[in-house]
Each structure stands twice: as C-alpha cells, then as structure tokens.
Protein backbone atom coordinates (compact mmCIF):
# COMPACT_ATOMS: atom_id res chain seq x y z
CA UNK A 1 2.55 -24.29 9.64
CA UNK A 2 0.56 -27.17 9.43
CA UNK A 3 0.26 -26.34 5.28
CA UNK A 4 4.14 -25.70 4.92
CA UNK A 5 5.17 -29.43 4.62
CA UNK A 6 2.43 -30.27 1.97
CA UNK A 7 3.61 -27.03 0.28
CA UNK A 8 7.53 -27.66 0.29
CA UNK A 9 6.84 -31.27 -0.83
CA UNK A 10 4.71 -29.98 -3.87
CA UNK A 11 7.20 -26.76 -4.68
CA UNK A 12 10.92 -28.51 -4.29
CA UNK A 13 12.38 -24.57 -5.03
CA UNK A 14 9.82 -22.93 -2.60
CA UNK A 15 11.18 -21.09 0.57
CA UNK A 16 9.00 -19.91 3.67
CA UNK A 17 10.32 -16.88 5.62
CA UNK A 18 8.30 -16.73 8.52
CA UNK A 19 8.53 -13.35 10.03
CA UNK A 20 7.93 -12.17 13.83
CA UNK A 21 9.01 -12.90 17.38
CA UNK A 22 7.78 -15.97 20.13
CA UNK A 23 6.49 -14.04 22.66
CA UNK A 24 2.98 -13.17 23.42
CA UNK A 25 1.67 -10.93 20.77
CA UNK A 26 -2.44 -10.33 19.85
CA UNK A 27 -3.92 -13.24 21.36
CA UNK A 28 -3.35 -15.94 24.09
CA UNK A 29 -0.21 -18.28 24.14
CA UNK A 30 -0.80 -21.87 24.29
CA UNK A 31 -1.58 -23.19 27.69
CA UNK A 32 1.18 -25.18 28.78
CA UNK A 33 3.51 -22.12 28.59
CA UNK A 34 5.68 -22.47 25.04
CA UNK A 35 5.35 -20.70 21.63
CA UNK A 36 3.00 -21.29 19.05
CA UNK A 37 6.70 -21.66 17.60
CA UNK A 38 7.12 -24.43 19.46
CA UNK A 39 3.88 -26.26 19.31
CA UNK A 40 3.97 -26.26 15.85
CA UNK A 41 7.67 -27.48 14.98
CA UNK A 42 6.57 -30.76 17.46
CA UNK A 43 3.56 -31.30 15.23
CA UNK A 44 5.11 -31.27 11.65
CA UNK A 45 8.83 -30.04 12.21
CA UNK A 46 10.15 -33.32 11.23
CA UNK A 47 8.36 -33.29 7.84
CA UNK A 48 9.80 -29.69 7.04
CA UNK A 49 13.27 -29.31 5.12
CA UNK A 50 14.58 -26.66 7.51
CA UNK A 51 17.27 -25.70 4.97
CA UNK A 52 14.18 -23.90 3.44
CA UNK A 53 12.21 -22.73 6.06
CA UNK A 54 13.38 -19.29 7.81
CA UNK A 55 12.23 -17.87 11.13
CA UNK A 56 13.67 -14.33 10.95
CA UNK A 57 12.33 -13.60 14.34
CA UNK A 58 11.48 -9.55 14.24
CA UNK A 59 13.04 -7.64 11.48
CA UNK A 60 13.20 -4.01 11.08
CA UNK A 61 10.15 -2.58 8.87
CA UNK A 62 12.31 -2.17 5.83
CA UNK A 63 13.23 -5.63 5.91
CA UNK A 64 9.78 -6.51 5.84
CA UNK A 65 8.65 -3.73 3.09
CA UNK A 66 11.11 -5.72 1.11
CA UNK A 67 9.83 -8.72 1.39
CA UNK A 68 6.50 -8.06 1.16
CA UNK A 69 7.13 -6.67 -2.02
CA UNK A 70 9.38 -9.67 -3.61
CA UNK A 71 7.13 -12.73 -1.76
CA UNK A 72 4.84 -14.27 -4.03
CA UNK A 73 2.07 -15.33 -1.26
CA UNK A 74 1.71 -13.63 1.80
CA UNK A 75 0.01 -15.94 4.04
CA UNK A 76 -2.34 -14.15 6.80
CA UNK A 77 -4.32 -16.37 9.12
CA UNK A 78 -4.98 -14.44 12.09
CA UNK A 79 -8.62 -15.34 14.66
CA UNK A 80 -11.06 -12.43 15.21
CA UNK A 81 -9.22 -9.51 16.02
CA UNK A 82 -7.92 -6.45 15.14
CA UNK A 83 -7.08 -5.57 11.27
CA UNK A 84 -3.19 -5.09 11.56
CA UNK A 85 -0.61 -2.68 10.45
CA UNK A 86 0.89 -5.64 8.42
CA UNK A 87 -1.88 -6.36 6.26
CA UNK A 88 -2.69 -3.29 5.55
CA UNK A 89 1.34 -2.71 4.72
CA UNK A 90 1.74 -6.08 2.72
CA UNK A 91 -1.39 -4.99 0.54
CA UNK A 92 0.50 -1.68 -0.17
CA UNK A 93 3.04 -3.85 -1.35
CA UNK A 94 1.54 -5.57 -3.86
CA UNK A 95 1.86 -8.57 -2.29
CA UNK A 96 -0.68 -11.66 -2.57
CA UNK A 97 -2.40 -12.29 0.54
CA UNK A 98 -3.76 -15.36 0.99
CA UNK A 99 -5.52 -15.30 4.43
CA UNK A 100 -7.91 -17.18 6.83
CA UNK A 101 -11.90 -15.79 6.26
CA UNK A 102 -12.38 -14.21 9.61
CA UNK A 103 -12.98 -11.08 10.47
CA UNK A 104 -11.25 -8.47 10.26
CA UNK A 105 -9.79 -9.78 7.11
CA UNK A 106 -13.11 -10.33 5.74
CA UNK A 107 -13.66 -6.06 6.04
CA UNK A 108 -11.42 -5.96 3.73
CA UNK A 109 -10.00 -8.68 1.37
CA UNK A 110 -12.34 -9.49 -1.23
CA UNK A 111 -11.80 -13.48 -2.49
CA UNK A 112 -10.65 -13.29 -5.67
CA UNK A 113 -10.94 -9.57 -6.37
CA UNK A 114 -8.55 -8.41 -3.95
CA UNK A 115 -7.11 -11.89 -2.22
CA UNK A 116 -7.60 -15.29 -1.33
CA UNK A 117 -9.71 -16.05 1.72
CA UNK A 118 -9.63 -19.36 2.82
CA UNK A 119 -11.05 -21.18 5.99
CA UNK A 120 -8.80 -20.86 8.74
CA UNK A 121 -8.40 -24.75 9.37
CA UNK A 122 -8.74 -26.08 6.43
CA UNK A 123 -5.14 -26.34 5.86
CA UNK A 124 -5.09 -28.54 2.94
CA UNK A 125 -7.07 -25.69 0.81
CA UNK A 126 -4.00 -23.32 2.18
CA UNK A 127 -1.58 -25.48 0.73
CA UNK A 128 -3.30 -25.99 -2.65
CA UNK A 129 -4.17 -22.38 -3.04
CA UNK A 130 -0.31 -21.40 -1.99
CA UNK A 131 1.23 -24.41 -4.58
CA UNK A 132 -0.96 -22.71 -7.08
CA UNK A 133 -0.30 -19.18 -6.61
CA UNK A 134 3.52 -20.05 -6.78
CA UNK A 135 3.31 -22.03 -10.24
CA UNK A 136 1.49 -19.15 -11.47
CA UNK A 137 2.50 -15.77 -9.95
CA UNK A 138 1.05 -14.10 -13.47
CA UNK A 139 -2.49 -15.09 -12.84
CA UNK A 140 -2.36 -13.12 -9.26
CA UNK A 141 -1.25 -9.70 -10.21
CA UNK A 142 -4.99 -8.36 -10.55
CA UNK A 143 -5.63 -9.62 -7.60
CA UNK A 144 -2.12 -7.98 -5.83
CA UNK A 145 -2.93 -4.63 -8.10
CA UNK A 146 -6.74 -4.28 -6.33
CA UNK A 147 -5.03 -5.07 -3.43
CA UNK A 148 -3.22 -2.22 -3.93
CA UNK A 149 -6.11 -0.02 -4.61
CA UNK A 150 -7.94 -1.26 -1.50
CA UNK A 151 -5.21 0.02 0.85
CA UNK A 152 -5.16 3.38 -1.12
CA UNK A 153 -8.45 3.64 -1.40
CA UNK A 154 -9.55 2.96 2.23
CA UNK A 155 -6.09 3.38 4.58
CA UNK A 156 -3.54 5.87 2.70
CA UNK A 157 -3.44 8.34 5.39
CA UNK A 158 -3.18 11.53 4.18
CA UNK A 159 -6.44 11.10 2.26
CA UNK A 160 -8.23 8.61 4.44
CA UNK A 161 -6.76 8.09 7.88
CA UNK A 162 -5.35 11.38 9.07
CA UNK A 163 -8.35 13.35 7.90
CA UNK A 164 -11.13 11.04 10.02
CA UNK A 165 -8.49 11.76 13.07
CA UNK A 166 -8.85 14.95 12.98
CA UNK A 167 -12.67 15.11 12.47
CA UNK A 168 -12.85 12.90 15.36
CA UNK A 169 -10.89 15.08 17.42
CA UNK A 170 -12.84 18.08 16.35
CA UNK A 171 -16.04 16.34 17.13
CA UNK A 172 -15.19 15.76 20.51
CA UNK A 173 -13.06 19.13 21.29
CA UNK A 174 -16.74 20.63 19.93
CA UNK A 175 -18.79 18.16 22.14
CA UNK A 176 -20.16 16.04 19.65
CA UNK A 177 -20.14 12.30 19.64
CA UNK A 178 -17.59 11.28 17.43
CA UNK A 179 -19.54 8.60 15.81
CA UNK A 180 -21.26 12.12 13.76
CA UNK A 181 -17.72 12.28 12.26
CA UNK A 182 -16.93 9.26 11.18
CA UNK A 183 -19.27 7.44 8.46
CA UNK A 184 -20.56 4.16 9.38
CA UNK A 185 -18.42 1.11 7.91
CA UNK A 186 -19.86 -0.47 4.96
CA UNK A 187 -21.53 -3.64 5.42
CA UNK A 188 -20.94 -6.83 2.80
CA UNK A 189 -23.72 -7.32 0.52
C-alpha cells in the first residue's frame, strides 16, 4: 500500500485490485483493533485515486485464477510464514510475482530467474520495480514462464505433492519416522 500511490502517479492507466478479506488471517492484526485495511488507507489513502484502486474483498478461486492469469505484477509481501496456496497458484498462472525477500518466498522465487524479490520495506524499490514491470510486460515473460516451471516442477500434485503424502503416510502406518520419506529440502547455495 504504501508503494501504490508512487505507482498510480508514475502509471496514469495502471489499476490495483487488491484481493482478500479484513479480518484476521496468517498473522497478528494491528494493535489498536482495525484492519491492516484500515491502517493503511489513513496513511496514504488520500494520495490514492480510488477510482483505480479495487478492494474485491474475497472472491471465489476462479475469480482469482483469472486474474492471476491477466495481472501483469502480482505483488506478494508476506513476513516469515508459511508458503501459501496463492503463490504457489499465481506462479501456475504465469503471473509475475514481485514479492518481499523473506522466507518462505525466498524457498522458492529465484530474483530474476523466477521473480522479483525485493526487501519487504523498502517500498520505493516496490514501486520502481512494479512501474517497470508494467512499461515492459515483454521483458518478464521468462521470468513468469520459470515461474511456471517452478510450481510444476516442485508443487504439481500428482507428481510431487500427492506422492510424498502418501509415502509419509506409509512411513508412519509402517512405523518409520516420516522424515525417511521425505527428502530433505534443498538449501540455497
């Protein structure tokens, strides 16, 4: 939010769509009670053009298949969590994901092979990186292909995910630990 008015200013055609509900969802709502939502349209809601910003609230998942595949920057900045079904989605969408450098998207995204990683307050670099990738959607579709790839490669799941759920449940209906049937993540160079 705090890159949107920088990027609307810079991209006069641009449109945000910002996707998902108020409530309390992965991590910790701010302390005095409201939403994010809400925090954030006090900071730098008067510098936005609200004609072309839109907050969908939730919307079905193939509402948000479709607009993962037509966006042309996905912007994921999430803190230290879990990797989520979204990302994972959006990247089967061939959709450009520009996201914050913190783990878990760092398992995963690649900067500049698969992504964009960015630090996650350093919202000036967001905005630059987002004004760029919009002025020159061409330049990004390696990046959204081997995005692509990645998801296949490492999530599809009849090849990848189903099969390590059933050797996990195998291990431990045979007594094993279930760390013996599932290889150890890679680790970055």
């Amino acid at each position: 939010m705090r890159a949107l008015p920088a990027i609307l200013a810079r991209r006069p055609q641009a449109r945000a769509v910002i996707v998902g509900g108020e409530e309390r969802g992965y991590g910790r709502m701010p302390a005095d009670g409201r939403s994010w939502k809400a925090v954030m349209m006090e900071e730098v809601g008067a510098k936005l053009d609200m004609a072309r910003v839109h907050f969908t609230g939730r919307i079905p998942h193939e509402g948000l298949v479709a607009l993962f595949r037509l966006t042309r920057a996905h912007i994921y900045y999430t803190y230290p969590f879990v990797l989520s079904w979204s990302l994972v989605e959006a990247m089967g969408c061939e959709a450009l994901i520009i996201g914050s450098d913190t783990p878990p998207l760092a398992e995963v995204m690649r900067d500049g092979e698969n992504g964009i990683l960015l630090p996650f307050f350093d919202h000036e670099r967001l905005a630059d990186a987002v004004v760029e990738a919009l002025a020159h959607p061409d330049r990004y579709v390696p990046l959204r292909k081997a995005a692509r790839r990645t998801m296949l490669e490492r999530f599809d799941l009849h090849a990848h995910c189903l099969p390590k759920q059933v050797a996990l449940f195998d291990a431990v209906l045979e007594g094993r630990p279930g760390t013996d049937a599932i290889p150890a993540p890679e680790t970055a160079p």
